[in-house]
C-alpha atoms as a PDB file:
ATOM      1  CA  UNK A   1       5.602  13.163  19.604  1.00  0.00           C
ATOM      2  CA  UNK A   2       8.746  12.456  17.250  1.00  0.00           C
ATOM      3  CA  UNK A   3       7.753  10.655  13.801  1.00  0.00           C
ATOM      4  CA  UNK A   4       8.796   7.143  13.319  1.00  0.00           C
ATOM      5  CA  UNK A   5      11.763   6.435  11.618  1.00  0.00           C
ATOM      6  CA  UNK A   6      12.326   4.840   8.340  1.00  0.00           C
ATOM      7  CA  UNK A   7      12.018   5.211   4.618  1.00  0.00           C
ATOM      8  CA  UNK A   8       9.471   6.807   2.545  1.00  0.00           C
ATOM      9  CA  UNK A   9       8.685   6.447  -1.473  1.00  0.00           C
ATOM     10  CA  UNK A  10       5.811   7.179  -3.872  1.00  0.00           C
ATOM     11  CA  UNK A  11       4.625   6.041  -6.605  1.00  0.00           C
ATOM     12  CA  UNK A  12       1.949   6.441  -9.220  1.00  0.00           C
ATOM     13  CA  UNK A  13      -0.604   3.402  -9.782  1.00  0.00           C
ATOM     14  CA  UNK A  14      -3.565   3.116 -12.246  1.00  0.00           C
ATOM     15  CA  UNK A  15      -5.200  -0.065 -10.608  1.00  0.00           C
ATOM     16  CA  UNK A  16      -7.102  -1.884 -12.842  1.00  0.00           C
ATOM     17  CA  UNK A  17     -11.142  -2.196 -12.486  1.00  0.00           C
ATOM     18  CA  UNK A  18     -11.977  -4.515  -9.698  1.00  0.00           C
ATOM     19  CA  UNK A  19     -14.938  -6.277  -9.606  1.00  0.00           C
ATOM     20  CA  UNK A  20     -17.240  -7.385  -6.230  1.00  0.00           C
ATOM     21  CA  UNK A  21     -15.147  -9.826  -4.576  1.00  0.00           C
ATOM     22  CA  UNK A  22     -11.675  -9.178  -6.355  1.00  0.00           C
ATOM     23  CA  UNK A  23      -8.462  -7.781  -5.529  1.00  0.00           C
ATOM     24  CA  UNK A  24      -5.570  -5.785  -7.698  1.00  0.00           C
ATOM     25  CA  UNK A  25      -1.921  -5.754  -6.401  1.00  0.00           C
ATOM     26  CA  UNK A  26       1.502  -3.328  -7.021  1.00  0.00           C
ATOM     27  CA  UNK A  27       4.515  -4.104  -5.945  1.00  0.00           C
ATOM     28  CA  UNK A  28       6.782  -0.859  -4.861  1.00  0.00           C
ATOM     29  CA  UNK A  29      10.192  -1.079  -3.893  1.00  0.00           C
ATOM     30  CA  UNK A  30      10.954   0.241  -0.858  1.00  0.00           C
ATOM     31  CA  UNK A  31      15.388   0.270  -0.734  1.00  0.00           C
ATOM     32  CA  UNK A  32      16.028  -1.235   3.086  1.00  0.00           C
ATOM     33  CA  UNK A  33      12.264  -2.792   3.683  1.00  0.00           C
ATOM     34  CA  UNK A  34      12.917  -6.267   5.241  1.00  0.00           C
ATOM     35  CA  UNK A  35      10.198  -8.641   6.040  1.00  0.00           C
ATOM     36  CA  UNK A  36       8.098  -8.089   9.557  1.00  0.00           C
ATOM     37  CA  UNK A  37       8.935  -4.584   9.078  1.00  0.00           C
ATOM     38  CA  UNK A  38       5.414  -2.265   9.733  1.00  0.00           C
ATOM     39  CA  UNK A  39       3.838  -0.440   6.514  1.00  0.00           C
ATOM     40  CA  UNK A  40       1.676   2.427   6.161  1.00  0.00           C
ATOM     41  CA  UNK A  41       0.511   3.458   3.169  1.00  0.00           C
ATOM     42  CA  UNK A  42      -2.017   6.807   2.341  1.00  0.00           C
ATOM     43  CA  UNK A  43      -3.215   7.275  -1.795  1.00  0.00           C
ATOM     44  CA  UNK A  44      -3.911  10.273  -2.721  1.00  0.00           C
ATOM     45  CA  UNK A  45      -7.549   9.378  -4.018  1.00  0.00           C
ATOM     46  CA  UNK A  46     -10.725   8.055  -2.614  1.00  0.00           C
ATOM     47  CA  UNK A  47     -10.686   4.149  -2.568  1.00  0.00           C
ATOM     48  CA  UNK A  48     -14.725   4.279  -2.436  1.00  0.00           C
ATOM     49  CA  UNK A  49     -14.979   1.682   0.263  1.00  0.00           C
ATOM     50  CA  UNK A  50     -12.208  -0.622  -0.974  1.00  0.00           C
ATOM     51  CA  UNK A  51      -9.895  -1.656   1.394  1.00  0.00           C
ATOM     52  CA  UNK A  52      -6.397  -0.845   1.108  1.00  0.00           C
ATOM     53  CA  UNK A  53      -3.568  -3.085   2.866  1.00  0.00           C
ATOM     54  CA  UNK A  54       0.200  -3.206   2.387  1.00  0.00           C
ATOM     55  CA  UNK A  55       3.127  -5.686   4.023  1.00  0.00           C
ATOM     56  CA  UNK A  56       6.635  -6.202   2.941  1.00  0.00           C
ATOM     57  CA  UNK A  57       6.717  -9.218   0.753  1.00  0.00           C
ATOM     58  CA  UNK A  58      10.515  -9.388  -0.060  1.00  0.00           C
ATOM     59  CA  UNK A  59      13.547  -7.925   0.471  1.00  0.00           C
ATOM     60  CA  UNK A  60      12.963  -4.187  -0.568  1.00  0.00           C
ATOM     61  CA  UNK A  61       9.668  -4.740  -1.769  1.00  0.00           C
ATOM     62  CA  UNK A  62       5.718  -4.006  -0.473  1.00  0.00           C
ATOM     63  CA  UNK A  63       3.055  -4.905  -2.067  1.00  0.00           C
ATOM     64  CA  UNK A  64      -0.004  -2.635  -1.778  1.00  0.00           C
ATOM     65  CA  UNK A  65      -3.438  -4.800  -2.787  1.00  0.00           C
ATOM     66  CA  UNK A  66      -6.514  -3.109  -3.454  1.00  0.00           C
ATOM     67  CA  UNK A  67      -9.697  -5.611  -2.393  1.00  0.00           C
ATOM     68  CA  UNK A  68     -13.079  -5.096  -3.391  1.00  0.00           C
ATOM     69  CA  UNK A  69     -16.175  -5.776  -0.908  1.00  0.00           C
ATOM     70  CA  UNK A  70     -18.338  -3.022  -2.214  1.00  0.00           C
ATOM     71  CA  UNK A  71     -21.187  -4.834  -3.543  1.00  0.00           C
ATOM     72  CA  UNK A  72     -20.435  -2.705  -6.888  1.00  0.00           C
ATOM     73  CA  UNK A  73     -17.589  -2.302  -9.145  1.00  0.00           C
ATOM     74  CA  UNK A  74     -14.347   0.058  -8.344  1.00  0.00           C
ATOM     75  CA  UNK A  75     -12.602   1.945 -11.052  1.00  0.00           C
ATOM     76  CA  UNK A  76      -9.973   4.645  -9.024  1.00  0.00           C
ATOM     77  CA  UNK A  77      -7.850   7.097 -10.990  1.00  0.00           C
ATOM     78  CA  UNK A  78      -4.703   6.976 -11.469  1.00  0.00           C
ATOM     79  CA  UNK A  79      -3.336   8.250  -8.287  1.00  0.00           C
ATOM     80  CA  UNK A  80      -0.212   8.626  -6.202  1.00  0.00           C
ATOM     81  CA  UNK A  81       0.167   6.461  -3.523  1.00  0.00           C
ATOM     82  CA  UNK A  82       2.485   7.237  -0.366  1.00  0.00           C
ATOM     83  CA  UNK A  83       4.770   3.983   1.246  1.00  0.00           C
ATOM     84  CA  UNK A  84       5.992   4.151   4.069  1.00  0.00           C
ATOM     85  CA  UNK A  85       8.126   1.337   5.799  1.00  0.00           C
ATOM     86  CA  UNK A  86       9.351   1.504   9.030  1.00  0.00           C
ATOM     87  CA  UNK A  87      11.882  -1.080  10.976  1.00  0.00           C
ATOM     88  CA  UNK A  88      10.232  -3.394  13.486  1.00  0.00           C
ATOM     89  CA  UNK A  89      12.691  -2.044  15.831  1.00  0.00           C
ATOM     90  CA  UNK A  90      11.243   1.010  16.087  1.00  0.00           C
ATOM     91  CA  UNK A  91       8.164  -0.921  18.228  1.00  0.00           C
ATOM     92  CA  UNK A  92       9.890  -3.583  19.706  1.00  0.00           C
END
Protein backbone atom coordinates (compact mmCIF):
# COMPACT_ATOMS: atom_id res chain seq x y z
CA UNK A 1 0.00 0.00 0.00
CA UNK A 2 1.75 3.44 -1.01
CA UNK A 3 1.04 6.40 1.60
CA UNK A 4 -1.13 9.19 0.51
CA UNK A 5 0.31 12.10 -0.78
CA UNK A 6 0.44 15.52 0.59
CA UNK A 7 1.90 17.75 3.23
CA UNK A 8 2.70 17.14 6.74
CA UNK A 9 3.45 19.77 9.81
CA UNK A 10 3.51 19.73 13.62
CA UNK A 11 2.99 21.73 16.05
CA UNK A 12 2.95 22.11 19.79
CA UNK A 13 -0.52 23.08 21.55
CA UNK A 14 -1.29 23.62 25.30
CA UNK A 15 -5.21 23.55 24.95
CA UNK A 16 -6.80 25.27 27.49
CA UNK A 17 -9.10 23.39 30.27
CA UNK A 18 -12.35 22.40 28.74
CA UNK A 19 -15.21 22.01 30.62
CA UNK A 20 -18.38 19.27 30.04
CA UNK A 21 -19.94 20.44 26.99
CA UNK A 22 -17.14 22.86 25.60
CA UNK A 23 -14.77 22.94 22.89
CA UNK A 24 -11.02 24.61 22.41
CA UNK A 25 -9.71 25.33 18.84
CA UNK A 26 -5.91 25.92 17.06
CA UNK A 27 -5.48 26.96 13.97
CA UNK A 28 -2.16 25.39 12.13
CA UNK A 29 -1.06 26.38 8.90
CA UNK A 30 -0.69 23.87 6.63
CA UNK A 31 1.40 25.76 3.21
CA UNK A 32 -0.85 24.25 0.05
CA UNK A 33 -4.11 23.03 2.25
CA UNK A 34 -7.15 24.21 0.18
CA UNK A 35 -10.64 23.78 1.32
CA UNK A 36 -12.42 20.10 0.79
CA UNK A 37 -9.03 18.82 1.06
CA UNK A 38 -9.07 15.48 3.71
CA UNK A 39 -7.22 15.97 7.25
CA UNK A 40 -5.81 13.62 9.60
CA UNK A 41 -4.48 14.58 12.55
CA UNK A 42 -2.70 12.13 15.56
CA UNK A 43 -1.44 14.19 19.16
CA UNK A 44 0.97 12.82 20.78
CA UNK A 45 -1.03 12.59 24.20
CA UNK A 46 -4.10 10.95 25.49
CA UNK A 47 -7.25 13.14 24.76
CA UNK A 48 -9.11 11.17 27.75
CA UNK A 49 -12.27 10.66 25.79
CA UNK A 50 -12.38 14.06 24.08
CA UNK A 51 -12.94 14.04 20.66
CA UNK A 52 -10.52 15.35 18.33
CA UNK A 53 -11.60 16.67 14.70
CA UNK A 54 -9.73 18.76 12.13
CA UNK A 55 -10.91 20.34 8.45
CA UNK A 56 -9.28 22.95 6.39
CA UNK A 57 -10.90 26.21 7.19
CA UNK A 58 -8.95 28.57 4.80
CA UNK A 59 -6.51 28.73 2.43
CA UNK A 60 -3.41 27.08 4.17
CA UNK A 61 -5.00 26.74 7.32
CA UNK A 62 -6.75 23.66 9.62
CA UNK A 63 -8.18 24.08 12.48
CA UNK A 64 -7.91 21.22 15.01
CA UNK A 65 -10.94 21.61 17.87
CA UNK A 66 -10.80 19.73 20.91
CA UNK A 67 -14.71 18.99 22.22
CA UNK A 68 -15.55 17.87 25.49
CA UNK A 69 -18.45 15.15 26.15
CA UNK A 70 -16.80 13.53 29.09
CA UNK A 71 -19.15 14.19 31.77
CA UNK A 72 -15.90 15.64 33.68
CA UNK A 73 -13.43 18.25 33.02
CA UNK A 74 -10.26 17.81 30.47
CA UNK A 75 -6.96 19.40 31.18
CA UNK A 76 -4.24 17.65 28.38
CA UNK A 77 -0.57 18.58 28.43
CA UNK A 78 1.00 20.39 26.33
CA UNK A 79 1.57 18.08 23.51
CA UNK A 80 2.63 17.82 19.90
CA UNK A 81 0.12 17.36 17.55
CA UNK A 82 0.74 15.78 13.94
CA UNK A 83 -1.36 17.53 10.63
CA UNK A 84 -1.63 16.03 7.95
CA UNK A 85 -3.49 17.38 4.76
CA UNK A 86 -3.91 15.60 1.83
CA UNK A 87 -5.47 16.84 -1.76
CA UNK A 88 -9.00 15.68 -2.50
CA UNK A 89 -7.56 14.39 -5.60
CA UNK A 90 -5.88 11.84 -4.14
CA UNK A 91 -9.65 10.07 -3.50
CA UNK A 92 -11.50 11.33 -6.19
Amino acid sequence: MSRLSGTSVTTTWNPASIADGNEVAVDVTVPGAKLGDMVFVSPEVDVVDATVSATVTAANTVTIVLANNTGGGVDLASATWNVRVVPKDSFF
